[in-house]
Protein backbone atom coordinates (compact mmCIF):
# COMPACT_ATOMS: atom_id res chain seq x y z
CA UNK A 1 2.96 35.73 -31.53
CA UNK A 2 4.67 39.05 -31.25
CA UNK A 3 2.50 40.11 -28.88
CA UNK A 4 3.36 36.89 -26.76
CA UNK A 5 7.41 37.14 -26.66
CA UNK A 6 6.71 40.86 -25.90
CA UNK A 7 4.97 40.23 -22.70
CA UNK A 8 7.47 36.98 -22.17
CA UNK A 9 10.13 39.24 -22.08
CA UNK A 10 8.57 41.87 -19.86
CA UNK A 11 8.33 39.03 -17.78
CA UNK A 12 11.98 38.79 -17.98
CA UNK A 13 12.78 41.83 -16.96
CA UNK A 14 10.81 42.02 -14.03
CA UNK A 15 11.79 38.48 -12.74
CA UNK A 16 14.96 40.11 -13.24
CA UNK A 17 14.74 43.24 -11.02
CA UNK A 18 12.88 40.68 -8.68
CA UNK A 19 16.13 38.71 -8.40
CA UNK A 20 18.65 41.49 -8.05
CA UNK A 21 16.51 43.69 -5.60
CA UNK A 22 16.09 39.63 -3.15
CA UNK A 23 19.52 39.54 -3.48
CA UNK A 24 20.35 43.30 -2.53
CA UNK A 25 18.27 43.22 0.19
CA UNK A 26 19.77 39.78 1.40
CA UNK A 27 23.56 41.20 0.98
CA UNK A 28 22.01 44.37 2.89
CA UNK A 29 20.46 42.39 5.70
CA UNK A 30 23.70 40.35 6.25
CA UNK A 31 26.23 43.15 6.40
CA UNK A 32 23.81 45.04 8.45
CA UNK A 33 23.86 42.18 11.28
CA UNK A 34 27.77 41.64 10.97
CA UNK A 35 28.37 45.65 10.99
CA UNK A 36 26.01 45.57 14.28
CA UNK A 37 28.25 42.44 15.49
CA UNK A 38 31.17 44.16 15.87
CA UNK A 39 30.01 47.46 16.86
CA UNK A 40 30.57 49.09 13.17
CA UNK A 41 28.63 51.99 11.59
CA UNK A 42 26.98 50.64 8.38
CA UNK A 43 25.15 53.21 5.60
CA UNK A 44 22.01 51.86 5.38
CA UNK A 45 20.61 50.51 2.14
CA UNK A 46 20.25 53.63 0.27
CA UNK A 47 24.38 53.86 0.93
CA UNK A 48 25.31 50.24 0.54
CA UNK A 49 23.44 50.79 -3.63
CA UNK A 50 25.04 54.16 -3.99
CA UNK A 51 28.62 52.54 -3.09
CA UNK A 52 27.83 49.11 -5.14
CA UNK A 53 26.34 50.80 -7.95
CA UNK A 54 29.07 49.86 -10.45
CA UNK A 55 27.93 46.27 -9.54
CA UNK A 56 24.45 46.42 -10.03
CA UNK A 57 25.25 48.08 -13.03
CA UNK A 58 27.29 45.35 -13.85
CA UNK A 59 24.71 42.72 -13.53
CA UNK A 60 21.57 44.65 -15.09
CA UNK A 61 24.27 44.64 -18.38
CA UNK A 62 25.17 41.21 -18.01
CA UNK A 63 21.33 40.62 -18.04
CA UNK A 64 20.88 42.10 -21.09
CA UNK A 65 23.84 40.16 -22.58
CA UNK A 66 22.26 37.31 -21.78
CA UNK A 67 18.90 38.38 -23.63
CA UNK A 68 20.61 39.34 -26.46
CA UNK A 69 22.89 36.11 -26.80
CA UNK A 70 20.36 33.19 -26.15
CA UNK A 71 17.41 35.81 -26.65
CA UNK A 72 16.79 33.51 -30.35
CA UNK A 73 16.87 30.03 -28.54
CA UNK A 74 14.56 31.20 -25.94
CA UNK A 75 12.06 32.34 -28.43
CA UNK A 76 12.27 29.05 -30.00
CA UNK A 77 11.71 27.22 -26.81
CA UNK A 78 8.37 29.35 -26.49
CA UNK A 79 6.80 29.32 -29.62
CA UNK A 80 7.90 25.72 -30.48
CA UNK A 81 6.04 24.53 -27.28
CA UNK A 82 2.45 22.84 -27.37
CA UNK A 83 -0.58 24.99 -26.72
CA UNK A 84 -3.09 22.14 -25.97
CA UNK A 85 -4.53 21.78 -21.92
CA UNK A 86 -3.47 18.47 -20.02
CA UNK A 87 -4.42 17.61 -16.49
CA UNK A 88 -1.94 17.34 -13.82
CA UNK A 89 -2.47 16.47 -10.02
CA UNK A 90 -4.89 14.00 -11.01
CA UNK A 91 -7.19 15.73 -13.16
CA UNK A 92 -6.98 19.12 -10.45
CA UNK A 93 -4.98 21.58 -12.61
CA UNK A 94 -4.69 21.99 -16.62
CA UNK A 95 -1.74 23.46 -17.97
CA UNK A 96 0.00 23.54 -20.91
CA UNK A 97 3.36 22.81 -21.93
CA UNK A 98 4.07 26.33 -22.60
CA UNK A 99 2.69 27.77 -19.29
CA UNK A 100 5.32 25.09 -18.06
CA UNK A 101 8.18 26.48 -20.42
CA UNK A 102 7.35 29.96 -19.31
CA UNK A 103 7.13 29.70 -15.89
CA UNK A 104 10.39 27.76 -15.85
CA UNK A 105 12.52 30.61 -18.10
CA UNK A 106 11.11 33.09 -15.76
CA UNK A 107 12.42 31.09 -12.55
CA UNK A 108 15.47 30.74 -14.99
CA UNK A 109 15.60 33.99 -14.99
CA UNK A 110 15.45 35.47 -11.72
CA UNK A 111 17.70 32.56 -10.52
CA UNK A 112 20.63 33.67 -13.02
CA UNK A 113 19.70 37.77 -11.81
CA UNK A 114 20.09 36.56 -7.82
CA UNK A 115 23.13 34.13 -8.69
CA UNK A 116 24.65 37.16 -10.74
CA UNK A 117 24.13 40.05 -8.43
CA UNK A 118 25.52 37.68 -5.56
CA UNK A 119 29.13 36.97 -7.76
CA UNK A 120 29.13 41.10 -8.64
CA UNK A 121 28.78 41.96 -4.90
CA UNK A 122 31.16 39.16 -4.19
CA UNK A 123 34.13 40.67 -6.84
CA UNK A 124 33.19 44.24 -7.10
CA UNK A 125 31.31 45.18 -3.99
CA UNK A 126 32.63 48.08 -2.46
CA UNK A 127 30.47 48.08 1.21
CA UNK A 128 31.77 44.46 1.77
CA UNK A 129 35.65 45.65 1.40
CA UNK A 130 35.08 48.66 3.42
CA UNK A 131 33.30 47.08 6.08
CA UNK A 132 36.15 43.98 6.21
CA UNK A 133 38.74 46.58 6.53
CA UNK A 134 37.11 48.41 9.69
CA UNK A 135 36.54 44.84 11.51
CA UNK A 136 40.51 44.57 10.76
CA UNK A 137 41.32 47.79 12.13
CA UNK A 138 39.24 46.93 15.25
CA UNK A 139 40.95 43.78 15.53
CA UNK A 140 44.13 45.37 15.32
CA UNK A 141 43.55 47.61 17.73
CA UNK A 142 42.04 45.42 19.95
CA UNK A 143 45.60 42.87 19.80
CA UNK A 144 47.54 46.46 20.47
CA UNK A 145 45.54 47.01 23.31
CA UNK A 146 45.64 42.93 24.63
CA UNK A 147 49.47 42.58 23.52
CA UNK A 148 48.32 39.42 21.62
CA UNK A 149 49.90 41.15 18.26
CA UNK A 150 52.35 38.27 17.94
CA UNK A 151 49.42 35.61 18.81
CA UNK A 152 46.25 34.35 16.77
CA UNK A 153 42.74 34.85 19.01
CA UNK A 154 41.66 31.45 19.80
CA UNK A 155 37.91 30.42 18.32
CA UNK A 156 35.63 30.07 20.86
């Protein structure tokens, strides 16, 4: 039993880093292709952690906060769950209810580490902010240079 929320939780955790290393890599790919848009230098993934480190900081914390809040009710929902094999797919697979119940905390869980990491990045990323603020510059420099300060540049 102890054994069995042990290994649950290690589960956890890596489902965790799983969802907040997807997520880096997905902010990392995206500011990589705008930064190439618009002709910007961008630091690479080893510089876009060191900057944002305060946010995945912030999320690996809030992580644990979450353990340690609904930690109780999630070892309820495991150990409370049935044990016995029944046959899904017609007969094809047999699974249990708690192989169900696991498998959907652990998606839970890598779900709320993607979702979080994502909201951190959004508030307290730094790479984002600095890369806004050189496409702004360019911009500016670019109406200076047009002498369309005073107008907005049409969509196209």
């Amino acid at each position: 039993m102890i054994l069995e929320l042990i290994l649950l939780y290690f589960k956890f955790v890596i489902g965790s880093i799983v969802g907040i290393a997807f997520q880096l890599i997905m902010k990392n790919m995206s500011q990589q292709g705008t930064a190439s848009k618009v002709n910007v230098e961008y630091p690479g993934l080893y510089g876009f952690i060191r900057k944002d480190k305060k946010a995945i900081i912030g999320t690996a914390l809030t992580l644990v906060l979450f353990f340690v809040v609904f930690g109780e009710i999630l070892n309820g929902i495991v150990l409370n769950s049935p044990d016995t094999m029944k046959p899904y797919f017609w007969g094809y697979i047999f699974v249990s209810t708690k192989m169900i119940v696991n498998a959907c905390l652990i998606l839970l869980t890598i779900t709320i580490a993607y979702s979080g990491q994502d909201i951190a990045l959004r508030f307290l990323g730094r790479t984002n902010k600095e890369l806004k603020d050189a496409i702004e510059y360019k911009a500016k420099q670019t109406d200076i240079a047009n002498n369309t300060t005073d107008k907005p540049t049409p969509v196209k």
